[in-house]
PDB file of N, CA and C in Angstrom:
ATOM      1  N   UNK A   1      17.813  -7.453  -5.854  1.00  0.00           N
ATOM      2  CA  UNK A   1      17.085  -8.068  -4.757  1.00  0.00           C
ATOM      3  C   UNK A   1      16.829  -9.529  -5.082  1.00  0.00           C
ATOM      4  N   UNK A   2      17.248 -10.478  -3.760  1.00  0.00           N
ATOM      5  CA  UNK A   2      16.339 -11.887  -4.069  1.00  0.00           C
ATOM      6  C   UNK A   2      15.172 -12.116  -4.305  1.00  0.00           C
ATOM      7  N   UNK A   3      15.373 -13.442  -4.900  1.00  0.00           N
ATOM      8  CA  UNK A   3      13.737 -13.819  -5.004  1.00  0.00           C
ATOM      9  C   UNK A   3      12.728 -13.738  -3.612  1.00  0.00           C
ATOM     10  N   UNK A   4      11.808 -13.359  -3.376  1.00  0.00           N
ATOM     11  CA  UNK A   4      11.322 -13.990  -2.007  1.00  0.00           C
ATOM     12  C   UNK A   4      11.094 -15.166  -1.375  1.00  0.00           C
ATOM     13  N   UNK A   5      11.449 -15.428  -0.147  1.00  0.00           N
ATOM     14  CA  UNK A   5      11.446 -17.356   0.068  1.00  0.00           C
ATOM     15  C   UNK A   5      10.207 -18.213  -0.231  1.00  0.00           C
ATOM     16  N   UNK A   6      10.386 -19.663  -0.938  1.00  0.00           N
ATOM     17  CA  UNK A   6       8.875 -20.117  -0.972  1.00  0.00           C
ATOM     18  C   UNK A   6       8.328 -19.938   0.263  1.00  0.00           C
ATOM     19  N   UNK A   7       8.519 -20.018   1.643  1.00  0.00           N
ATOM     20  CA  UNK A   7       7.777 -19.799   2.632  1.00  0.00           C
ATOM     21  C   UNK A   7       6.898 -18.570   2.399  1.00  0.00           C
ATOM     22  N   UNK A   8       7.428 -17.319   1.860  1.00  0.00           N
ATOM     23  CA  UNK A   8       7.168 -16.605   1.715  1.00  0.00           C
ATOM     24  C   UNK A   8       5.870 -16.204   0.493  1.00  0.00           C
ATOM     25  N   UNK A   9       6.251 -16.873  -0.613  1.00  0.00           N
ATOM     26  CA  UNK A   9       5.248 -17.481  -1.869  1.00  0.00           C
ATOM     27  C   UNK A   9       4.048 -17.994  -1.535  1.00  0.00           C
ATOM     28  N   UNK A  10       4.245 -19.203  -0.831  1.00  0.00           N
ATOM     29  CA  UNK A  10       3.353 -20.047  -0.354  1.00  0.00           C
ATOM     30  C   UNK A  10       2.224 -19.019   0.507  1.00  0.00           C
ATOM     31  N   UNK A  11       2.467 -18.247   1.449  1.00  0.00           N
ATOM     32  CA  UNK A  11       1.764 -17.841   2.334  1.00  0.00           C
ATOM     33  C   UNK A  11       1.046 -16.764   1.442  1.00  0.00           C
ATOM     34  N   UNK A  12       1.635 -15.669   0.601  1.00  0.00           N
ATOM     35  CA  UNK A  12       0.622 -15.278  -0.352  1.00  0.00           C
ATOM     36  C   UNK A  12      -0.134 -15.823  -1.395  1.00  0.00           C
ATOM     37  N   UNK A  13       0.035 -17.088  -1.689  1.00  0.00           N
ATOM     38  CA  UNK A  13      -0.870 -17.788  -2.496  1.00  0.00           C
ATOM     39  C   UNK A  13      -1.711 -18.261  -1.843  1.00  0.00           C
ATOM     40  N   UNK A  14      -1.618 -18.683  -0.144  1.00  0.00           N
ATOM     41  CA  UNK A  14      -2.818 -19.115   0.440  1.00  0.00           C
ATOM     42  C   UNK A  14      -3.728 -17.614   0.768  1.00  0.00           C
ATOM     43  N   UNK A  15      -2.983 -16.538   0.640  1.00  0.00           N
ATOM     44  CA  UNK A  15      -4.246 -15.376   0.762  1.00  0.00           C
ATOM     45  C   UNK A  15      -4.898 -15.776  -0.472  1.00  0.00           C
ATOM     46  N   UNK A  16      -4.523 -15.836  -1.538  1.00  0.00           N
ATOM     47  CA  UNK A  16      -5.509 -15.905  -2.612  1.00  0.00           C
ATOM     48  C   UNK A  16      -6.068 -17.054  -2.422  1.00  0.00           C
ATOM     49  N   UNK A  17      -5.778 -18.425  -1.976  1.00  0.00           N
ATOM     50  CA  UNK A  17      -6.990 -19.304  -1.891  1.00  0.00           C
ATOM     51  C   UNK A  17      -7.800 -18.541  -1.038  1.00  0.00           C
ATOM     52  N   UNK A  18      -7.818 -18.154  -0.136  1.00  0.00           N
ATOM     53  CA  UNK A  18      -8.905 -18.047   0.726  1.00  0.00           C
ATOM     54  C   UNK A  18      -9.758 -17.244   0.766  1.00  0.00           C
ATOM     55  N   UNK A  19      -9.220 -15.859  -0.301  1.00  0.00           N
ATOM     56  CA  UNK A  19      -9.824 -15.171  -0.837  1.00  0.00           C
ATOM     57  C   UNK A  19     -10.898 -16.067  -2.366  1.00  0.00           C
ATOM     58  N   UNK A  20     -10.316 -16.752  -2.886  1.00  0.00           N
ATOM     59  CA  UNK A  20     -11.339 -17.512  -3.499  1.00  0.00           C
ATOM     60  C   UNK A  20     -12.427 -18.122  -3.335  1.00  0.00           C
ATOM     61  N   UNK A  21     -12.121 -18.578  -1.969  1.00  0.00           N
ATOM     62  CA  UNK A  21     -13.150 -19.756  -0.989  1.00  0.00           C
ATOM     63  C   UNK A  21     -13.996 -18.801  -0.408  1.00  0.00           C
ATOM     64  N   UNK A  22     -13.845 -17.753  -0.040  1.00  0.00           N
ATOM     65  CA  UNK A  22     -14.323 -16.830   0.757  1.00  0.00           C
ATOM     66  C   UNK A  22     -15.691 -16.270   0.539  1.00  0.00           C
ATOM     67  N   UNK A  23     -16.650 -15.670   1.559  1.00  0.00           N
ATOM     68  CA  UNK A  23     -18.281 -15.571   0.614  1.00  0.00           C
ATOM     69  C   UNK A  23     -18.366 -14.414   0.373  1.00  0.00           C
ATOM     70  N   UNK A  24     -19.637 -13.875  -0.168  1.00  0.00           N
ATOM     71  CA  UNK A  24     -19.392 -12.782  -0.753  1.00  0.00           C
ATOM     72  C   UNK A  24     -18.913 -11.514   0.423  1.00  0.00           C
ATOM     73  N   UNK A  25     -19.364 -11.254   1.587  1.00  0.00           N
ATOM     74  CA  UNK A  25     -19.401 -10.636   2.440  1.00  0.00           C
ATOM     75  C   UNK A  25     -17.725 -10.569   3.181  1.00  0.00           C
ATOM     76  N   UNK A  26     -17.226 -11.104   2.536  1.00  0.00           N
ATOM     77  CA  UNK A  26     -15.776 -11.239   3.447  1.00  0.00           C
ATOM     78  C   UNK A  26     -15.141 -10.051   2.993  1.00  0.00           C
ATOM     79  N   UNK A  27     -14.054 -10.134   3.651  1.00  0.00           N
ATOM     80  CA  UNK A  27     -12.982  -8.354   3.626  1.00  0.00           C
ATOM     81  C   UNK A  27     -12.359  -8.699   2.748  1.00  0.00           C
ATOM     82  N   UNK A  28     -11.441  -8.065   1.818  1.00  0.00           N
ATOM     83  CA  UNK A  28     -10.679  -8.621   1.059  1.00  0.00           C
ATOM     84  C   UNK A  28      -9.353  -7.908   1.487  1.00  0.00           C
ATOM     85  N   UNK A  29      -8.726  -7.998   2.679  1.00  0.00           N
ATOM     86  CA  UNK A  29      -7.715  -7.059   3.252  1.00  0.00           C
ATOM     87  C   UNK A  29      -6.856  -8.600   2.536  1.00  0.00           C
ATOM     88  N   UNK A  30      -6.932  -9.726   2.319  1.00  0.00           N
ATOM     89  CA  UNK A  30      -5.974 -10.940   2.664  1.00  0.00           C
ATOM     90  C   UNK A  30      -5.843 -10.776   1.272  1.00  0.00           C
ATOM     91  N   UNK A  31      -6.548 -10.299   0.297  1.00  0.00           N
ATOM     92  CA  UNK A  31      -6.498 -10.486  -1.487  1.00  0.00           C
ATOM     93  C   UNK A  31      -5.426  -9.458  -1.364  1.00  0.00           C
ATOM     94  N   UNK A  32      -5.636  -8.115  -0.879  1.00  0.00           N
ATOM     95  CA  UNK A  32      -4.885  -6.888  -0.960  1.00  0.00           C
ATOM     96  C   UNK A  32      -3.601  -6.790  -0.741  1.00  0.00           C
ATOM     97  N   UNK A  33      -3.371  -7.701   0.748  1.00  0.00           N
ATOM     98  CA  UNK A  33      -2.036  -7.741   0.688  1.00  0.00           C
ATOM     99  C   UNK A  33      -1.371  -8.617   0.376  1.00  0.00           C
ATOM    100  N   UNK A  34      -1.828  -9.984  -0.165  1.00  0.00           N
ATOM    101  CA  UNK A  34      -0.923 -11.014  -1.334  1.00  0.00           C
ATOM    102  C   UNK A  34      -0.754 -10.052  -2.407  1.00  0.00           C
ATOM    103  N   UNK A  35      -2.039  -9.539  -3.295  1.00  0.00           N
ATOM    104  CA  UNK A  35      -1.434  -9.184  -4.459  1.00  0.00           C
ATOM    105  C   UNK A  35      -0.164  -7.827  -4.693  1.00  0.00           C
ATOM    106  N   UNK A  36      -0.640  -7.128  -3.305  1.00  0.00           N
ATOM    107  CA  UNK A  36       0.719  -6.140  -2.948  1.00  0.00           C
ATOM    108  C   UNK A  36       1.629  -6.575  -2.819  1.00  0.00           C
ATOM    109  N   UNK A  37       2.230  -7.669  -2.068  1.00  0.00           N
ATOM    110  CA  UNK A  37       3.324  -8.256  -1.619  1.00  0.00           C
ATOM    111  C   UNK A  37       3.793  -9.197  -3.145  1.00  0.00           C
ATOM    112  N   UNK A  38       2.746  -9.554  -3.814  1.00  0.00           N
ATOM    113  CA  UNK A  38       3.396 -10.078  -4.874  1.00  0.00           C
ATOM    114  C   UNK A  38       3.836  -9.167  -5.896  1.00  0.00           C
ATOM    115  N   UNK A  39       3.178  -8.227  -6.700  1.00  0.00           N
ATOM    116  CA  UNK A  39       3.580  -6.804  -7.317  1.00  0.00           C
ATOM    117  C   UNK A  39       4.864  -6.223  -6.847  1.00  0.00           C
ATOM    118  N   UNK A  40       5.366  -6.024  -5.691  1.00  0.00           N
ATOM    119  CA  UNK A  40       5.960  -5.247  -4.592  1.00  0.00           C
ATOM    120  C   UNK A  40       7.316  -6.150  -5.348  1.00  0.00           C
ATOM    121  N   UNK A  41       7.433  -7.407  -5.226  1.00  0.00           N
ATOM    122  CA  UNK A  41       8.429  -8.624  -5.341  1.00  0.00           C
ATOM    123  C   UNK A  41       8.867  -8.430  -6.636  1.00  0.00           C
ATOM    124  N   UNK A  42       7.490  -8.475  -7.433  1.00  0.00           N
ATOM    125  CA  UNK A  42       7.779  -8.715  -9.332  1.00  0.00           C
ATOM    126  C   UNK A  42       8.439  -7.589  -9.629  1.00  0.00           C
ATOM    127  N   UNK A  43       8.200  -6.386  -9.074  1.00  0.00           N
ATOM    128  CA  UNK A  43       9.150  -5.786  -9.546  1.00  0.00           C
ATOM    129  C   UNK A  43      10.284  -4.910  -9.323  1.00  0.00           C
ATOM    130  N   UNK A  44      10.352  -6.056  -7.782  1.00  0.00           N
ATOM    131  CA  UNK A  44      11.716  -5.637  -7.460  1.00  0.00           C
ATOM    132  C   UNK A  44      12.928  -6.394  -8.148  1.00  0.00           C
ATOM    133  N   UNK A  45      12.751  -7.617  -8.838  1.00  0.00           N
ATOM    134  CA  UNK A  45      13.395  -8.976  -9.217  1.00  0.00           C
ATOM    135  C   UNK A  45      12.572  -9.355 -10.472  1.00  0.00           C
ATOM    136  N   UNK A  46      13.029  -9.687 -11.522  1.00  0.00           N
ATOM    137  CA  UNK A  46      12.450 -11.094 -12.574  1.00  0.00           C
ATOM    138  C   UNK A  46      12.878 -12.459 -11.359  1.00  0.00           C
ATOM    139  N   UNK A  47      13.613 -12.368 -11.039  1.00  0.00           N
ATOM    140  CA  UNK A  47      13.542 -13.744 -10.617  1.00  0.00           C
ATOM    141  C   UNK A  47      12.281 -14.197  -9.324  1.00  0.00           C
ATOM    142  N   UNK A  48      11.846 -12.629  -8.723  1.00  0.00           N
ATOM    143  CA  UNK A  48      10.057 -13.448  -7.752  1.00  0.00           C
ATOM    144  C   UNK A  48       9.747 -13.668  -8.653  1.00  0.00           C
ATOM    145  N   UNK A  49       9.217 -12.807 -10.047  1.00  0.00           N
ATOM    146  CA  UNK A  49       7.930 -13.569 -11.181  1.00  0.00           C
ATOM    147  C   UNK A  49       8.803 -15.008 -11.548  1.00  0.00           C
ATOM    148  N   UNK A  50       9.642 -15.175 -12.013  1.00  0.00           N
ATOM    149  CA  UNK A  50       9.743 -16.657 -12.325  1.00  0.00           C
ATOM    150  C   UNK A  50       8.884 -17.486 -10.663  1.00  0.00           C
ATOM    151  N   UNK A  51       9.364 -16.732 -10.025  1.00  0.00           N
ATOM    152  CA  UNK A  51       9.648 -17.764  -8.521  1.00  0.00           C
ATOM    153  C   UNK A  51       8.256 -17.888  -8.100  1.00  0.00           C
ATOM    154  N   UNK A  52       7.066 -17.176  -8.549  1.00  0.00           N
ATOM    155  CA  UNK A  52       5.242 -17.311  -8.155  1.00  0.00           C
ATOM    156  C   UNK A  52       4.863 -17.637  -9.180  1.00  0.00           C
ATOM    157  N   UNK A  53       5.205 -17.635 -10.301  1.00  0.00           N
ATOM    158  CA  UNK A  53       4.613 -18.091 -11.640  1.00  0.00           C
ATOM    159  C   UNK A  53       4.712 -19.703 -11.573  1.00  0.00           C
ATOM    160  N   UNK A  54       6.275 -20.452 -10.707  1.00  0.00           N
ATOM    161  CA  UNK A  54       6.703 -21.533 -10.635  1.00  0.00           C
ATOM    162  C   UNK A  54       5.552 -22.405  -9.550  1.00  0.00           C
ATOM    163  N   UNK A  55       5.101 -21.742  -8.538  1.00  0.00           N
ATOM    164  CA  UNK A  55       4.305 -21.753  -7.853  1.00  0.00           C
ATOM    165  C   UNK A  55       2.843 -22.085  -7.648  1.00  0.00           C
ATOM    166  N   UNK A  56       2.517 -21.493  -9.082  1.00  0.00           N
ATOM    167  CA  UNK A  56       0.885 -21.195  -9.854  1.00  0.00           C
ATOM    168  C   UNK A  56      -0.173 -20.184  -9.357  1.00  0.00           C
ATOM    169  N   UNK A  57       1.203 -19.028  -8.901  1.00  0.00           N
ATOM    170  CA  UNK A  57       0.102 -18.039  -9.149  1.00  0.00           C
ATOM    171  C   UNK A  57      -0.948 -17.391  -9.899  1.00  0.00           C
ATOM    172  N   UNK A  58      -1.202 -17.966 -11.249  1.00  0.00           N
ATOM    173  CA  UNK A  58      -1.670 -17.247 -12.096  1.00  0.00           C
ATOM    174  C   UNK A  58      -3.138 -17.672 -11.615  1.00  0.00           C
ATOM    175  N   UNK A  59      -3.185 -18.942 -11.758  1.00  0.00           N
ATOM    176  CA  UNK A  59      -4.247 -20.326 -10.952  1.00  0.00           C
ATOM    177  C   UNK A  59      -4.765 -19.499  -9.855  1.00  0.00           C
ATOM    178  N   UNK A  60      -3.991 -18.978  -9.086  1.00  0.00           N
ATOM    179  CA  UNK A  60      -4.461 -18.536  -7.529  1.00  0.00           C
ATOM    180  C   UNK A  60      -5.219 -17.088  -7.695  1.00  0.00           C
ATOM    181  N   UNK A  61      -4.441 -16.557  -8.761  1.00  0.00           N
ATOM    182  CA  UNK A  61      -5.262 -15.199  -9.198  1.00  0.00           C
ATOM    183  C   UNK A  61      -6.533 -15.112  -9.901  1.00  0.00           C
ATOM    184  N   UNK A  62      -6.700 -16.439 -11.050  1.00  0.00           N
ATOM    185  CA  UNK A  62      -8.001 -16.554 -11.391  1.00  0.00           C
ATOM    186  C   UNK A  62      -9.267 -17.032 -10.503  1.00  0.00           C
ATOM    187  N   UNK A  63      -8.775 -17.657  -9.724  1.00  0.00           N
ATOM    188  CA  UNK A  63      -9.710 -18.309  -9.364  1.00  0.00           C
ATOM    189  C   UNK A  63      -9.828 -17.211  -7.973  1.00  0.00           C
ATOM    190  N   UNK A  64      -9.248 -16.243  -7.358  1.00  0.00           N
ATOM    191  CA  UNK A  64      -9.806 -15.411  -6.459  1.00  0.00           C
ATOM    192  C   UNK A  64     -10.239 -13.862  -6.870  1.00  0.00           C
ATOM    193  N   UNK A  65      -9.623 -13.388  -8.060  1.00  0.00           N
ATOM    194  CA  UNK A  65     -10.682 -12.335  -9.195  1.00  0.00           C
ATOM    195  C   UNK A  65     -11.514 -12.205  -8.827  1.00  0.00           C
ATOM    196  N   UNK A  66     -12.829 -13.988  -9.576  1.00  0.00           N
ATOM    197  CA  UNK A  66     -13.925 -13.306  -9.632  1.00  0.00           C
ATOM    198  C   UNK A  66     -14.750 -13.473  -8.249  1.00  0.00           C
ATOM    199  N   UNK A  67     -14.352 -13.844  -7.746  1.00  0.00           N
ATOM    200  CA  UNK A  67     -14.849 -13.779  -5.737  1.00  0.00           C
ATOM    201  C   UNK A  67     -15.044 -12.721  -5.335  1.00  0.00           C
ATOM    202  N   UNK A  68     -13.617 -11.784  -5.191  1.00  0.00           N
ATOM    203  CA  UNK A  68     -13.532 -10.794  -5.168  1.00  0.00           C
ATOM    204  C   UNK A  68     -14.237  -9.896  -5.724  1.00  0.00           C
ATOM    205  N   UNK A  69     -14.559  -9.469  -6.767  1.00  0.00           N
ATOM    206  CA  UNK A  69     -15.100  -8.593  -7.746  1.00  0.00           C
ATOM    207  C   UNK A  69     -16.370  -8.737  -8.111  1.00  0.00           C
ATOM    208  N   UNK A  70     -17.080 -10.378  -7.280  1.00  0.00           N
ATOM    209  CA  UNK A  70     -18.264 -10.627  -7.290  1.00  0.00           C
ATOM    210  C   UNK A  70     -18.884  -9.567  -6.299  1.00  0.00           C
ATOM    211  N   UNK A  71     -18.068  -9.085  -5.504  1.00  0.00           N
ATOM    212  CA  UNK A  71     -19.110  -8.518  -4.238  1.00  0.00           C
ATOM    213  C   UNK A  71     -18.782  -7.039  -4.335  1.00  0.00           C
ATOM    214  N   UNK A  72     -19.979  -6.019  -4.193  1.00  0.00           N
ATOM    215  CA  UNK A  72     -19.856  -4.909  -4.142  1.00  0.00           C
ATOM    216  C   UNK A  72     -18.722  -4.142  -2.874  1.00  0.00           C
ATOM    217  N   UNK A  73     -19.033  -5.068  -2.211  1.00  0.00           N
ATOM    218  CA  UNK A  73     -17.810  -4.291  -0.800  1.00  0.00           C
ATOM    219  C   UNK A  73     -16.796  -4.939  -1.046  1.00  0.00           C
ATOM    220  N   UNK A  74     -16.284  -5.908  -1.771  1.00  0.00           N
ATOM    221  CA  UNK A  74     -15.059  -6.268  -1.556  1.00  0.00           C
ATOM    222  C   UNK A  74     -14.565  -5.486  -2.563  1.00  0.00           C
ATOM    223  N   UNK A  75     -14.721  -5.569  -4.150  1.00  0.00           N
ATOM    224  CA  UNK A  75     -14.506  -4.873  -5.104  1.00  0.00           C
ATOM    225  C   UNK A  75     -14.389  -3.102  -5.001  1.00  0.00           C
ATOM    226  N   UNK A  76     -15.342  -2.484  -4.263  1.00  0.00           N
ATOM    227  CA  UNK A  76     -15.078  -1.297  -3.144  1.00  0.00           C
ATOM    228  C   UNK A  76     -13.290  -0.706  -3.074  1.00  0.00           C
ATOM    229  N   UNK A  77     -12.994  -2.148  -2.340  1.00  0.00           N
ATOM    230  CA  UNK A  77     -12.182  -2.148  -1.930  1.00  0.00           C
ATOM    231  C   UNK A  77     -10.789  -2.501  -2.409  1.00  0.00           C
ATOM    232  N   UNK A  78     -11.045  -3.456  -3.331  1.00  0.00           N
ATOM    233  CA  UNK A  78     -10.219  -4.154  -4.224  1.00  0.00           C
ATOM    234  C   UNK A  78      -8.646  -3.051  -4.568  1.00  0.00           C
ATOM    235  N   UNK A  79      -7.570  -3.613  -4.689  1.00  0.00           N
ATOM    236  CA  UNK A  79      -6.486  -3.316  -4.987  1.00  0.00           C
ATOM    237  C   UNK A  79      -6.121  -2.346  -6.307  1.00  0.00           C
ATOM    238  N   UNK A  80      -7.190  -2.323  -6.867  1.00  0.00           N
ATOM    239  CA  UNK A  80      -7.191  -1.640  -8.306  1.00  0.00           C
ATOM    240  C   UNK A  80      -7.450  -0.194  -8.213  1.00  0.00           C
ATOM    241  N   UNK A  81      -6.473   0.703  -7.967  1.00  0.00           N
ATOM    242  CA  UNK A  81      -7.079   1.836  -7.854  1.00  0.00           C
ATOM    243  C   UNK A  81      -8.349   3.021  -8.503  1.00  0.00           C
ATOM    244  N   UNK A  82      -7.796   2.293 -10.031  1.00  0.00           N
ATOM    245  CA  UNK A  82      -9.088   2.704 -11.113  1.00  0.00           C
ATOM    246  C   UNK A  82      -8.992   1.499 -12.197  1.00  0.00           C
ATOM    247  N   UNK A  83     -10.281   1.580 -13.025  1.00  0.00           N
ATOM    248  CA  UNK A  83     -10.278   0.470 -13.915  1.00  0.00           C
ATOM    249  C   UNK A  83      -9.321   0.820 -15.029  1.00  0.00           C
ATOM    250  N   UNK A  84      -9.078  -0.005 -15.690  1.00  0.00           N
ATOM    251  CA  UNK A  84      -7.968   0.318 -16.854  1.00  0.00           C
ATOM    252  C   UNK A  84      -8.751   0.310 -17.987  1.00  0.00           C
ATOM    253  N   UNK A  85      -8.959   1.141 -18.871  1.00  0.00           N
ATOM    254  CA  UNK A  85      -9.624   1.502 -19.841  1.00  0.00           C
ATOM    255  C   UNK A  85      -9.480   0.037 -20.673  1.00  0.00           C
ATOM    256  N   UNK A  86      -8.541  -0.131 -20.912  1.00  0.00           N
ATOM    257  CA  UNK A  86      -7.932  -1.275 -22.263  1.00  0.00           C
ATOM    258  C   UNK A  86      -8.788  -2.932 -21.616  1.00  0.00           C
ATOM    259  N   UNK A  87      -9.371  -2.790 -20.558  1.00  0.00           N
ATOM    260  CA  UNK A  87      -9.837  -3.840 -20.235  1.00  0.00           C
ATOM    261  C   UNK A  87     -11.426  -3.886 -20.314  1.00  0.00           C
ATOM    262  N   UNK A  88     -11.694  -2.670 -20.774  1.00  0.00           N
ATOM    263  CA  UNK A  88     -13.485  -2.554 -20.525  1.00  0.00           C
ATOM    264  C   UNK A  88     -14.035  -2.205 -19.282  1.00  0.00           C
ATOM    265  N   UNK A  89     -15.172  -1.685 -19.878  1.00  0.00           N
ATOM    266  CA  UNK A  89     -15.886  -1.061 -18.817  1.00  0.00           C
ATOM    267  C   UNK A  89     -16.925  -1.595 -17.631  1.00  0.00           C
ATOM    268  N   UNK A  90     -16.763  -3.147 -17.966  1.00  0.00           N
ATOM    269  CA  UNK A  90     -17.335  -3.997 -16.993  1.00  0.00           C
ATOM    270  C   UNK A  90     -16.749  -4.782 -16.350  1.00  0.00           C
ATOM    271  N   UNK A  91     -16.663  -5.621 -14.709  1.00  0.00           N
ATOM    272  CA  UNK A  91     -15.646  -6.347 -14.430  1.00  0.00           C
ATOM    273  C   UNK A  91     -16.117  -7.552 -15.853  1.00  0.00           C
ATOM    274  N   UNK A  92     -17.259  -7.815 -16.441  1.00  0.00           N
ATOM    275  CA  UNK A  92     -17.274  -8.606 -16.590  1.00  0.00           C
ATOM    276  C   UNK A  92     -16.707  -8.952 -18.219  1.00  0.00           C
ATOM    277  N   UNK A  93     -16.114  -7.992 -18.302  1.00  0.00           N
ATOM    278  CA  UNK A  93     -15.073  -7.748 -20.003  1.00  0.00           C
ATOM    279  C   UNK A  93     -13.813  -7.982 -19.719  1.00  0.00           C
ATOM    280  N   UNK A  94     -13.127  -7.836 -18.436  1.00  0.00           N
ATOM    281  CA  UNK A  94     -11.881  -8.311 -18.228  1.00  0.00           C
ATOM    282  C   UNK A  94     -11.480  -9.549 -18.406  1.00  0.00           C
ATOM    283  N   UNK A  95     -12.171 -10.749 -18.810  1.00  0.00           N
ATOM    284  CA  UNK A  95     -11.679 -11.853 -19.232  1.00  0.00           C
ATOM    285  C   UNK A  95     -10.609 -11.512 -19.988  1.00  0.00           C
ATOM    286  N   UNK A  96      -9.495 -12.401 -20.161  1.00  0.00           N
ATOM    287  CA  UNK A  96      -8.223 -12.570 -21.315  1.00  0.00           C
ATOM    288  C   UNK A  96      -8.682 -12.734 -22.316  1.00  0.00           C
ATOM    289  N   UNK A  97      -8.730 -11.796 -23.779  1.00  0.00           N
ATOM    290  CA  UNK A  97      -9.022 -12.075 -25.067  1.00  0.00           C
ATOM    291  C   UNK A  97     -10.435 -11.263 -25.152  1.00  0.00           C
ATOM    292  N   UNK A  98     -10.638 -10.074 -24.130  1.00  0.00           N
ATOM    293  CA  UNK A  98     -11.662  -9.684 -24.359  1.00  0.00           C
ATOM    294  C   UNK A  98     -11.658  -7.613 -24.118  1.00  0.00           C
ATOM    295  N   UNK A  99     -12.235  -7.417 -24.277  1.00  0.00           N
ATOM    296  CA  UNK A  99     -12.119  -5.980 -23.838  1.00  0.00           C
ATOM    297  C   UNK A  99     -12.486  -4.920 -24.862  1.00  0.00           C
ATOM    298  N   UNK A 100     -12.461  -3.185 -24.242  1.00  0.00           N
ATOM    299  CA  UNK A 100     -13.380  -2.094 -24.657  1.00  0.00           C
ATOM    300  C   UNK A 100     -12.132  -1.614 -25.678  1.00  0.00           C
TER     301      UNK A 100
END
């Protein structure tokens, strides 16, 4: 499979801005389906992860995390079906370089 088009990139990285910008009370349907549509890509191809990494998705993912995961209903809801043990038992242990 191809990479997906930057048109295509672009428009899920602006779900994650806006999911960043967003207040606590907002839906997070726009986080859910960038990070689906990006997952969905990575591993249909190495070449989408080169092609959103080139992009700065990683940037777009940190900075809409903790937005997300700040709010009890969005986090509710959040894309993560269960927590992953290896990351700890708090959102707030999931930092990189940290965990249970």
């Amino acid at each position: 499979m191809a990479s997906p088009s930057t048109a295509a990139i672009r428009t899920d990285l602006s779900r994650l801005h806006a999911a960043a910008s967003a207040t606590a009370h907002s839906d997070a349907s726009a986080f859910r389906t960038a990070v689906r549509n990006i997952v969905a890509a990575c591993r249909a191809s190495s070449l989408a992860l080169a092609a959103y990494c080139r992009e700065g998705v990683l940037g777009h993912l940190a900075a809409a995390m903790p937005q997300v995961c700040a709010s009890p209903h969005t986090m509710r809801l959040s894309c993560l079906p269960h927590p992953f043990p290896a990351l700890g038992s708090t959102p707030e242990s999931w930092a990189f370089g940290e965990g249970g």
